[in-house]
N, C-alpha and C. Protein backbone atom coordinates (compact mmCIF):
# COMPACT_ATOMS: atom_id res chain seq x y z
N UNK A 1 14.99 -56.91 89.45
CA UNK A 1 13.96 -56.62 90.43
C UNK A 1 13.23 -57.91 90.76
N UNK A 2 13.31 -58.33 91.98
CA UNK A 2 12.59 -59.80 92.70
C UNK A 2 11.06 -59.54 92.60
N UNK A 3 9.90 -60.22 92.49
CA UNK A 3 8.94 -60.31 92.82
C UNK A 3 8.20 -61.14 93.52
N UNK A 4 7.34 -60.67 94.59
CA UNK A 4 6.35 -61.72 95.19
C UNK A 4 5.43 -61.63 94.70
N UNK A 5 4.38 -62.89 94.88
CA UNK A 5 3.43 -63.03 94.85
C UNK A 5 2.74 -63.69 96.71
N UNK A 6 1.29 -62.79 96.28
CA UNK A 6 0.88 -63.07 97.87
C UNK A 6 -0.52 -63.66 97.46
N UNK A 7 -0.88 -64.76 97.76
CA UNK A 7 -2.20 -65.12 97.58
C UNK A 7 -3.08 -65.14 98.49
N UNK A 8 -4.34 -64.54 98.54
CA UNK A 8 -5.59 -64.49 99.90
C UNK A 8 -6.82 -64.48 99.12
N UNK A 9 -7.44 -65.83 100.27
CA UNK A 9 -8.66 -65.92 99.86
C UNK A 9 -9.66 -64.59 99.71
N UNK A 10 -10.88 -64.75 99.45
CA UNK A 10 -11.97 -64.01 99.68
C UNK A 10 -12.15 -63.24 100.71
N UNK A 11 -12.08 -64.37 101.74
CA UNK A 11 -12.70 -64.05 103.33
C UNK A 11 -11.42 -63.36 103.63
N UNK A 12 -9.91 -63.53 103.28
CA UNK A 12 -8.71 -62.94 103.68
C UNK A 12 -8.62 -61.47 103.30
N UNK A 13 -9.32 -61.30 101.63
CA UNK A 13 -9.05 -59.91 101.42
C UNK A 13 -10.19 -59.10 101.93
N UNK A 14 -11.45 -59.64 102.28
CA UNK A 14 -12.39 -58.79 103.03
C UNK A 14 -12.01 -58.58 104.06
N UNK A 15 -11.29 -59.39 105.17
CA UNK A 15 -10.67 -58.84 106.27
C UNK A 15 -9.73 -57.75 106.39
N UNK A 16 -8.60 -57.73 105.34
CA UNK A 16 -7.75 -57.26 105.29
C UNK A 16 -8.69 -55.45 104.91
N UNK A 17 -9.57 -55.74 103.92
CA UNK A 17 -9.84 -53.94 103.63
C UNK A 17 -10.46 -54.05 104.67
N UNK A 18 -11.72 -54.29 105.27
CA UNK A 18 -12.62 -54.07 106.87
C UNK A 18 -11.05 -53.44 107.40
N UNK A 19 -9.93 -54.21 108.04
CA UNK A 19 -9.45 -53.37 108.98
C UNK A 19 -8.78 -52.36 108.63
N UNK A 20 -8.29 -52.17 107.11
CA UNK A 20 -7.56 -50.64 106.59
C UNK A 20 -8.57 -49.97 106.54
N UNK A 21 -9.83 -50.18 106.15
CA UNK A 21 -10.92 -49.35 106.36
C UNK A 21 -11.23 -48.12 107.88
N UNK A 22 -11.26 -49.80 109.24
CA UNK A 22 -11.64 -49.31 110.15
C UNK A 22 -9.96 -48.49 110.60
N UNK A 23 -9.12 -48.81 110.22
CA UNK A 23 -7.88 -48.15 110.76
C UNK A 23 -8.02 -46.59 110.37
N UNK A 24 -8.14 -46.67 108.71
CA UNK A 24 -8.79 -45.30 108.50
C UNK A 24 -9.58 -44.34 109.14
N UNK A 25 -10.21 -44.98 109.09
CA UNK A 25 -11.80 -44.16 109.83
C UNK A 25 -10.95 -43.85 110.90
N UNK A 26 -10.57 -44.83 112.11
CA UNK A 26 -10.21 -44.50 113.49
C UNK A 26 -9.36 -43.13 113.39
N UNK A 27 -7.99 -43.38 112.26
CA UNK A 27 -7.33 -41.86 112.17
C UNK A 27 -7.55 -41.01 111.93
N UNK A 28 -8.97 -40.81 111.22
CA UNK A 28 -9.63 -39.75 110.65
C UNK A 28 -10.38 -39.03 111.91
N UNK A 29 -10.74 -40.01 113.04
CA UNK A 29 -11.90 -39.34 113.50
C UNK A 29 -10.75 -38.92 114.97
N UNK A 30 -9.34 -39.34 114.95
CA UNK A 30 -8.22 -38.90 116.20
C UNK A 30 -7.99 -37.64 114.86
N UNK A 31 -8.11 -37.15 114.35
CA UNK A 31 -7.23 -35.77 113.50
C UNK A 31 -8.51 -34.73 114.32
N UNK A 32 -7.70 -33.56 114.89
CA UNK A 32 -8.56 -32.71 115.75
C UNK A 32 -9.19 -31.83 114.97
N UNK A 33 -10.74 -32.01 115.24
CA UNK A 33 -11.15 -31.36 114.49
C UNK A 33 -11.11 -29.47 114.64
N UNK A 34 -11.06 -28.93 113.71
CA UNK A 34 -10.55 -27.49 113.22
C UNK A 34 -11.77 -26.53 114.13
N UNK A 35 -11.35 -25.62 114.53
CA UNK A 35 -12.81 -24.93 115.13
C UNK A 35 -12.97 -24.49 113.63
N UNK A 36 -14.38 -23.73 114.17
CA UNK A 36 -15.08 -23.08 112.76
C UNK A 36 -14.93 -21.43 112.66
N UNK A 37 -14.19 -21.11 113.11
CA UNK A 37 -13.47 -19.68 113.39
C UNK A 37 -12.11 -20.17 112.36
N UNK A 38 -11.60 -20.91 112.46
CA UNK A 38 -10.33 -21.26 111.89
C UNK A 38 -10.62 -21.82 109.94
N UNK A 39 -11.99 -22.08 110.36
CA UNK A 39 -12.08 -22.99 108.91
C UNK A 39 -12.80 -21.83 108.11
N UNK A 40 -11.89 -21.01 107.02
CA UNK A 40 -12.54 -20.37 106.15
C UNK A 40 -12.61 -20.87 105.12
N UNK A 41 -13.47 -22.33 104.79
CA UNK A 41 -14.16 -22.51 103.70
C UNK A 41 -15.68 -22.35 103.40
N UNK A 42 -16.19 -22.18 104.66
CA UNK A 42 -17.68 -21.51 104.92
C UNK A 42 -18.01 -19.78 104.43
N UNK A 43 -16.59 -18.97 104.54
CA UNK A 43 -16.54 -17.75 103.94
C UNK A 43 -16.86 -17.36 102.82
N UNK A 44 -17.84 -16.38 102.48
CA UNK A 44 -18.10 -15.99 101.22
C UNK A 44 -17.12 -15.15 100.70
N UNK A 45 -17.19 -14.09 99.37
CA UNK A 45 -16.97 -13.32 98.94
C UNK A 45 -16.85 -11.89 99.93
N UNK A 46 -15.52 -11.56 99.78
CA UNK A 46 -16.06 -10.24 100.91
C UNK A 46 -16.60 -8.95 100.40
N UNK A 47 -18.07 -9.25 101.35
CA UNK A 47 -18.62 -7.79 100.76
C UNK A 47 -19.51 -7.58 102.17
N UNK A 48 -18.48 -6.28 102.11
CA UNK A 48 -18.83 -5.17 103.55
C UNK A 48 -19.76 -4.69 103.31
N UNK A 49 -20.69 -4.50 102.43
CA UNK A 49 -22.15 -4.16 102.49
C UNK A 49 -23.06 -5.02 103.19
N UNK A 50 -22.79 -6.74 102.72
CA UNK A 50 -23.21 -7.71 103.47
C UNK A 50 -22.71 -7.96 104.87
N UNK A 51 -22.00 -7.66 105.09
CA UNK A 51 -21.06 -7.42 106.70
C UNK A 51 -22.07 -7.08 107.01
N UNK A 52 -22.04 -5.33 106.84
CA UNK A 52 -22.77 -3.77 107.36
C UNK A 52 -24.05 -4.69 108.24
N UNK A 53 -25.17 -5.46 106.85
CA UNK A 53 -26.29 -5.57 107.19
C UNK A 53 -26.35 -6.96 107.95
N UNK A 54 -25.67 -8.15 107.84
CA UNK A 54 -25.57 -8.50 108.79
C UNK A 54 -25.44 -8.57 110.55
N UNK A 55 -24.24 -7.43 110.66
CA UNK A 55 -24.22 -7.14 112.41
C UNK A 55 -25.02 -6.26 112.52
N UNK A 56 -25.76 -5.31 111.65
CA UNK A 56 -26.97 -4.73 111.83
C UNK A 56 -28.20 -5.37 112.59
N UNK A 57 -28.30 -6.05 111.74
CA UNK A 57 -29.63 -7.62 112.13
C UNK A 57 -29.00 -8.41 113.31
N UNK A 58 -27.91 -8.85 113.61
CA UNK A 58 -27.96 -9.11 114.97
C UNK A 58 -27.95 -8.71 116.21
N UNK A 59 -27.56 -7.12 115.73
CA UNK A 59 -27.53 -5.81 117.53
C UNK A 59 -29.00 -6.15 116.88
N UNK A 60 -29.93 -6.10 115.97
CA UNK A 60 -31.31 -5.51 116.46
C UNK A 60 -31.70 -6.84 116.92
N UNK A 61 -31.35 -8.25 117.12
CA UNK A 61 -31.80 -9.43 117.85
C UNK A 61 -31.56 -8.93 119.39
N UNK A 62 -30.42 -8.70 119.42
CA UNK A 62 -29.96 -8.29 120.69
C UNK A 62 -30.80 -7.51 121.41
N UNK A 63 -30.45 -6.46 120.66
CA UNK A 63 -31.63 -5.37 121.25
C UNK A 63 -33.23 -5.76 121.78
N UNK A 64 -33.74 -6.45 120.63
CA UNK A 64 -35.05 -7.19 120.97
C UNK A 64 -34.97 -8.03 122.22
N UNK A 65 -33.85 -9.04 122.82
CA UNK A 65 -34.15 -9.77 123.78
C UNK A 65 -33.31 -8.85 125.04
N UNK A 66 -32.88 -7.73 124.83
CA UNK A 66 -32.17 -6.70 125.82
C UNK A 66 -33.19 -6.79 127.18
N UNK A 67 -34.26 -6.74 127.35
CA UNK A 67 -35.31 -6.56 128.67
C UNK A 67 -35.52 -8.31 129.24
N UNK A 68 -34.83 -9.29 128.31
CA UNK A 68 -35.00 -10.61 128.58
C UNK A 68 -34.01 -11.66 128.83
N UNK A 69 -33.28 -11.20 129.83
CA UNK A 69 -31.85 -11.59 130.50
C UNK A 69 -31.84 -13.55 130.47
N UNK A 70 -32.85 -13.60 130.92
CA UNK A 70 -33.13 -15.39 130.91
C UNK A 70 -33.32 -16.03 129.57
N UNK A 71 -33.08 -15.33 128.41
CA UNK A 71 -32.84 -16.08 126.95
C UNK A 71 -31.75 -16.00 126.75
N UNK A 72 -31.05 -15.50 127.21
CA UNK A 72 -29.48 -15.79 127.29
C UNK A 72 -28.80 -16.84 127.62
N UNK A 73 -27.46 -17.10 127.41
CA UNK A 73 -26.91 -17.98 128.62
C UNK A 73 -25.13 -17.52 127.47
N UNK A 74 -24.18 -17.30 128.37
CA UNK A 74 -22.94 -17.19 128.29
C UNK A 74 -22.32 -18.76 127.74
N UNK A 75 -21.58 -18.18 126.74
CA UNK A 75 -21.22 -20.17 125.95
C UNK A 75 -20.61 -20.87 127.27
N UNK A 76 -19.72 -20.32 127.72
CA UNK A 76 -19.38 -21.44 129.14
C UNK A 76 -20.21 -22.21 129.79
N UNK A 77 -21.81 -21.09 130.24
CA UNK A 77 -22.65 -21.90 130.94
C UNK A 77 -23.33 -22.72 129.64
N UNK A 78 -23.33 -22.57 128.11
CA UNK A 78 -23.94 -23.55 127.50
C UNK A 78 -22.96 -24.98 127.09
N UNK A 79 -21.36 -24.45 127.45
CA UNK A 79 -20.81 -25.90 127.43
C UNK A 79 -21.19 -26.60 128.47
N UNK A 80 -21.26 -25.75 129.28
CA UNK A 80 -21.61 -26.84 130.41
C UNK A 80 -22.90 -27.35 130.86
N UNK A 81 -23.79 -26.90 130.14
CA UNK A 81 -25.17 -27.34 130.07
C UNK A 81 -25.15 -28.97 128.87
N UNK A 82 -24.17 -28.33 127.91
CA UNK A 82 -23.84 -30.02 126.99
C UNK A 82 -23.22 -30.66 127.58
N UNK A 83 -22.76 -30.33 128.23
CA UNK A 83 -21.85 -31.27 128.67
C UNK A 83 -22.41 -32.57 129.98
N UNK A 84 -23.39 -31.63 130.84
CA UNK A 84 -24.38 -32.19 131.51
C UNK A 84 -25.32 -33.01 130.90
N UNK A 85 -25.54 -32.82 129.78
CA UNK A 85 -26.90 -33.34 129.14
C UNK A 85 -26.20 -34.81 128.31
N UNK A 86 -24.40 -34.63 127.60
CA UNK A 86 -24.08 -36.10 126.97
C UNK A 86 -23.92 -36.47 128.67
N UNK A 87 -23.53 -36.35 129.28
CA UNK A 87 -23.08 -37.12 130.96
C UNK A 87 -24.17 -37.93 131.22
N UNK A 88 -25.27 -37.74 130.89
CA UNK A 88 -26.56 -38.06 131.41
C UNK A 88 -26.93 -39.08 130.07
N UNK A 89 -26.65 -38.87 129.18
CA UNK A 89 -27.08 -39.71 127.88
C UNK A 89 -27.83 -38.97 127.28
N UNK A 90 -28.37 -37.59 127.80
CA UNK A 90 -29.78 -37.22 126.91
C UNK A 90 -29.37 -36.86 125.50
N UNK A 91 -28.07 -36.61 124.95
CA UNK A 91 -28.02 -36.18 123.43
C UNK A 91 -27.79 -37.54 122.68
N UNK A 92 -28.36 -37.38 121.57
CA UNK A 92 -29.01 -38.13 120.40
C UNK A 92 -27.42 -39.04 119.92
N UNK A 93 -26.97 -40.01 119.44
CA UNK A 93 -25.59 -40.31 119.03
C UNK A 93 -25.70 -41.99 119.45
């Protein structure tokens, strides 16, 4: 079995991790991220009692803003309300 040897300065091997670093990162942040419908590691234990009272408590949100049509907004019109607002610069990043 042949062996090399590779010698690099200081400043050579800090370059060298900086860009496996930033190469990293870059592939990490191109891997698409998962919706959150898809990602069941946020899932608890299943217990349909906790279900029950859960969608309980949100028809009665519902119900509460039922006479108040303008606290609403359909997710389409709220993508596209984000989507207006990074266009413009106003979100934080």
């Amino acid at each position: 079995m042949s062996q090399t040897t590779i010698s690099l300065s200081p400043n050579e091997l800090e370059v060298l991790v900086r860009r496996m670093v930033r190469e990293e990162f870059t592939r990490l942040l191109h891997v698409p991220v998962r919706s959150i419908l898809e990602d069941w590691r946020q899932e608890g234990p299943d217990d349909p009692a906790e279900d029950a009272l859960l969608l309980r408590e949100a028809l009665a949100v519902l119900q509460g803003y039922e006479d108040q049509p303008d606290a609403w907004m359909s997710w389409e019109d709220f993508e596209a309300k984000l989507d207006r607002a990074e266009a413009a610069g106003e979100l934080p990043g």
